[in-house]
C-alpha atoms as a PDB file:
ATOM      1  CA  UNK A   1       0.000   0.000   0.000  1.00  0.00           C
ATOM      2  CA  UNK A   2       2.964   2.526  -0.706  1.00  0.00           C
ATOM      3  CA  UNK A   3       0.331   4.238  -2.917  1.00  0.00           C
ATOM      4  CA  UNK A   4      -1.699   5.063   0.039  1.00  0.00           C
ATOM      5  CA  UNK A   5       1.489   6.906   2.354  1.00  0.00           C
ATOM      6  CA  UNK A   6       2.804   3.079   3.688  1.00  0.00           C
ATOM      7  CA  UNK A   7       6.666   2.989   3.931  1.00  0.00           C
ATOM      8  CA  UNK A   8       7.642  -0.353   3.515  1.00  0.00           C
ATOM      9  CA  UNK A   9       6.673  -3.836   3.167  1.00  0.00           C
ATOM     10  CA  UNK A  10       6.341  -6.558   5.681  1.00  0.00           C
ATOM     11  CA  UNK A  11       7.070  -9.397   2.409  1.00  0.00           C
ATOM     12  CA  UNK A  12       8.125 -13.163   2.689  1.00  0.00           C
ATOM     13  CA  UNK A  13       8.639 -13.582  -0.772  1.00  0.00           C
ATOM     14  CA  UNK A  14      11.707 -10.842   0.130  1.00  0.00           C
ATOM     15  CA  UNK A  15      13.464 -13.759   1.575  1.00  0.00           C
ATOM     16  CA  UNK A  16      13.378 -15.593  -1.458  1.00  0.00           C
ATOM     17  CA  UNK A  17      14.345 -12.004  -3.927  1.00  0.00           C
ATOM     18  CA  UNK A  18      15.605  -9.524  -1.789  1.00  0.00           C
ATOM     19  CA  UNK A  19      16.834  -7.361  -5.032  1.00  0.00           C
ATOM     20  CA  UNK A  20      13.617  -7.505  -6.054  1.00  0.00           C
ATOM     21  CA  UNK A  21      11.586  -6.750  -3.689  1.00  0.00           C
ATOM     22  CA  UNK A  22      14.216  -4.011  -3.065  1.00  0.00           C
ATOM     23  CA  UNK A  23      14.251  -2.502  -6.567  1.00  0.00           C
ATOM     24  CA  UNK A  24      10.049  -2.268  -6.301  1.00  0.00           C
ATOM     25  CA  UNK A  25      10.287  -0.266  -3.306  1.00  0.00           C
ATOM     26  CA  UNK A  26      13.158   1.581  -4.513  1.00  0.00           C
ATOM     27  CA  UNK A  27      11.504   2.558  -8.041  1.00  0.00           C
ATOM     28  CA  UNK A  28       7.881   3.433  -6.037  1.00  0.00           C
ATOM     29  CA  UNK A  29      10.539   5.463  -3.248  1.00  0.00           C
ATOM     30  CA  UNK A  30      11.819   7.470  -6.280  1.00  0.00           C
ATOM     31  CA  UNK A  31       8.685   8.294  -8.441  1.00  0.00           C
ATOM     32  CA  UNK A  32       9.056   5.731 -11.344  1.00  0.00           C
ATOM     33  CA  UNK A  33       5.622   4.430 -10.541  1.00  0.00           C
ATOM     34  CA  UNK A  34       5.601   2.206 -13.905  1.00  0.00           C
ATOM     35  CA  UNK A  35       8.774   0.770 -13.102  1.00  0.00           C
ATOM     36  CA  UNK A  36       7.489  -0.066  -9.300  1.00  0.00           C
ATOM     37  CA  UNK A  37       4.223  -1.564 -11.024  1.00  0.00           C
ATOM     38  CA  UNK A  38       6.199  -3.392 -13.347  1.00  0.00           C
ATOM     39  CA  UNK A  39       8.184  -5.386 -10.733  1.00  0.00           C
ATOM     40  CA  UNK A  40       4.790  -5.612  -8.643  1.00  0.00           C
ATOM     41  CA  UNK A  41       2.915  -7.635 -11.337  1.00  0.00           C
ATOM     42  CA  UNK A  42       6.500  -9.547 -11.777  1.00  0.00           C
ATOM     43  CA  UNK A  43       6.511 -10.417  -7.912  1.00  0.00           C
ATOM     44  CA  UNK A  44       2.774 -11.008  -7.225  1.00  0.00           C
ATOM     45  CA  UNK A  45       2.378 -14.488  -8.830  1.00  0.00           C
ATOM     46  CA  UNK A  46       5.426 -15.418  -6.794  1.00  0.00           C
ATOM     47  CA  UNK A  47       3.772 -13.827  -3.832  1.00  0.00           C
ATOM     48  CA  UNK A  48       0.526 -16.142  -4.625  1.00  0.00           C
ATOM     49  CA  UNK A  49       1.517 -19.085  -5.849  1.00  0.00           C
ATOM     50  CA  UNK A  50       3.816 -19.639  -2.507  1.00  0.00           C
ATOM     51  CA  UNK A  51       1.300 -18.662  -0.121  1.00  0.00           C
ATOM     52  CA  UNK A  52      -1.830 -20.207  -1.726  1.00  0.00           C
ATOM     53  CA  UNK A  53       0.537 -24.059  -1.259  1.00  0.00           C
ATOM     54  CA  UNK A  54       0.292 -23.699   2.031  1.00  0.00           C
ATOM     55  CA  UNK A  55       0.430 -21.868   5.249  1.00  0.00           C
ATOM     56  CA  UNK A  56       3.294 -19.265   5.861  1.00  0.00           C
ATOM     57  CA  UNK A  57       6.172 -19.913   6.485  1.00  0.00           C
ATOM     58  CA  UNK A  58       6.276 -23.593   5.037  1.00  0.00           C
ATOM     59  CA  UNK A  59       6.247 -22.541   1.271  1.00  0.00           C
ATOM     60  CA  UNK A  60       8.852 -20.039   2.197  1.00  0.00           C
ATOM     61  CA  UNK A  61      10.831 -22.299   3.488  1.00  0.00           C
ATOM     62  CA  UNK A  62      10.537 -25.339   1.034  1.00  0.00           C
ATOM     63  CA  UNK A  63      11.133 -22.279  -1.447  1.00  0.00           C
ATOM     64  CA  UNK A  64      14.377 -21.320   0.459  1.00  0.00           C
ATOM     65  CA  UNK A  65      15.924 -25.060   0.945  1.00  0.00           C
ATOM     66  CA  UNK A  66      15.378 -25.855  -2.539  1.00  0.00           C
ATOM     67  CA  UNK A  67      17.247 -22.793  -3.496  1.00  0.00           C
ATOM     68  CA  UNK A  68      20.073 -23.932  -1.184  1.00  0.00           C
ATOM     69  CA  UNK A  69      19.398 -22.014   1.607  1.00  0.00           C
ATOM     70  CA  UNK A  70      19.003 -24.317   4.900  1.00  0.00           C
ATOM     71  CA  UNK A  71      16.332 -22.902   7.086  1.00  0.00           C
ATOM     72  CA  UNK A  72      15.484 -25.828   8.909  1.00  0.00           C
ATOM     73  CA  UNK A  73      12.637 -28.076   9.053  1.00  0.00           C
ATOM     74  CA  UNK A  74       9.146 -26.735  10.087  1.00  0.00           C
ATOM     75  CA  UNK A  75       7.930 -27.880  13.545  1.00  0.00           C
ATOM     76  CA  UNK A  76       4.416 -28.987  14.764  1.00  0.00           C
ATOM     77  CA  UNK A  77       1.867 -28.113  14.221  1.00  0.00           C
ATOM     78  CA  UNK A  78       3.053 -27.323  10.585  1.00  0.00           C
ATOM     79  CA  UNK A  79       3.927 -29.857   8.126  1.00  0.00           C
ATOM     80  CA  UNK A  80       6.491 -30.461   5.306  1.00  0.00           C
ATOM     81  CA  UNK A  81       4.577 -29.986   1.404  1.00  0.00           C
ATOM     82  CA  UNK A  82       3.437 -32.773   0.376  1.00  0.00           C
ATOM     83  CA  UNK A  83       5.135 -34.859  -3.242  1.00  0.00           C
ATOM     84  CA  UNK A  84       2.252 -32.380  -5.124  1.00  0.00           C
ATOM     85  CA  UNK A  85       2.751 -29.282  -3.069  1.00  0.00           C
ATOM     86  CA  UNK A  86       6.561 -29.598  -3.696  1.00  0.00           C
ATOM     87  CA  UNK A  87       6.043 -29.946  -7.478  1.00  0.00           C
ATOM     88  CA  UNK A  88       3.790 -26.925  -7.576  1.00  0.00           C
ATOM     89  CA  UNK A  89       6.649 -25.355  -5.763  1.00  0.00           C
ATOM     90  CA  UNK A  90       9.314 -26.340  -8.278  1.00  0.00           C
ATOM     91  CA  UNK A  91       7.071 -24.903 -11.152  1.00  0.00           C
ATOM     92  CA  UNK A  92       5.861 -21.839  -9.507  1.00  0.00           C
ATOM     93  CA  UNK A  93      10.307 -20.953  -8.813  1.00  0.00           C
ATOM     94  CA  UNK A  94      10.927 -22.252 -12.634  1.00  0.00           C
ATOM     95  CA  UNK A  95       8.301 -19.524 -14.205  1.00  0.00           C
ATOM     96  CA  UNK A  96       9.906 -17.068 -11.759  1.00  0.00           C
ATOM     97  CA  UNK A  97      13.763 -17.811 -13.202  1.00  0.00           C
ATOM     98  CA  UNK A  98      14.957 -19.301  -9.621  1.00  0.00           C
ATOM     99  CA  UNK A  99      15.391 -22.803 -10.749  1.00  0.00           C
END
């Protein structure tokens, strides 16, 4: 909601593109609206696909172990994706360019 006078983002998907989420905020921070919208409507199917497999932060973290980095395992009550979870994962980073 930067276009309504918010500051920042509280994003998950940031731990997964930093740079990008970082280069939206930085375009919005510096007027070049188009260029902010532009990586918005590259980050939100990221954004939904992750958080529609599951609840937060298990996507994020399958997301973040496949991409090498080790955030250990989730702990009761959550549960590990499931085999089709984990390949909706693997095509949801391909379209992105992680994988």
């Amino acid at each position: 909601m930067l276009a309504l006078g918010g500051e920042g983002v509280v994003s998950v998907v940031g731990n997964i593109v930093p740079a990008d989420v970082l280069a939206m905020l930085k375009a919005f921070r510096e007027g070049r609206i188009a260029e902010a919208q532009t990586w918005h409507h590259k980050l939100f199917p990221l954004c939904r696909d992750l958080l529609g497999l599951a609840t937060n932060p298990i996507p994020i973290k399958a997301a973040m172990q496949r991409l090498g980095r080790d955030t250990g395992e989730v702990r009761l009550p959550m549960t590990p994706l499931s085999t089709t979870e984990e390949a909706r994962l693997v095509e949801t980073l391909k379209r992105y360019g992680l994988v």
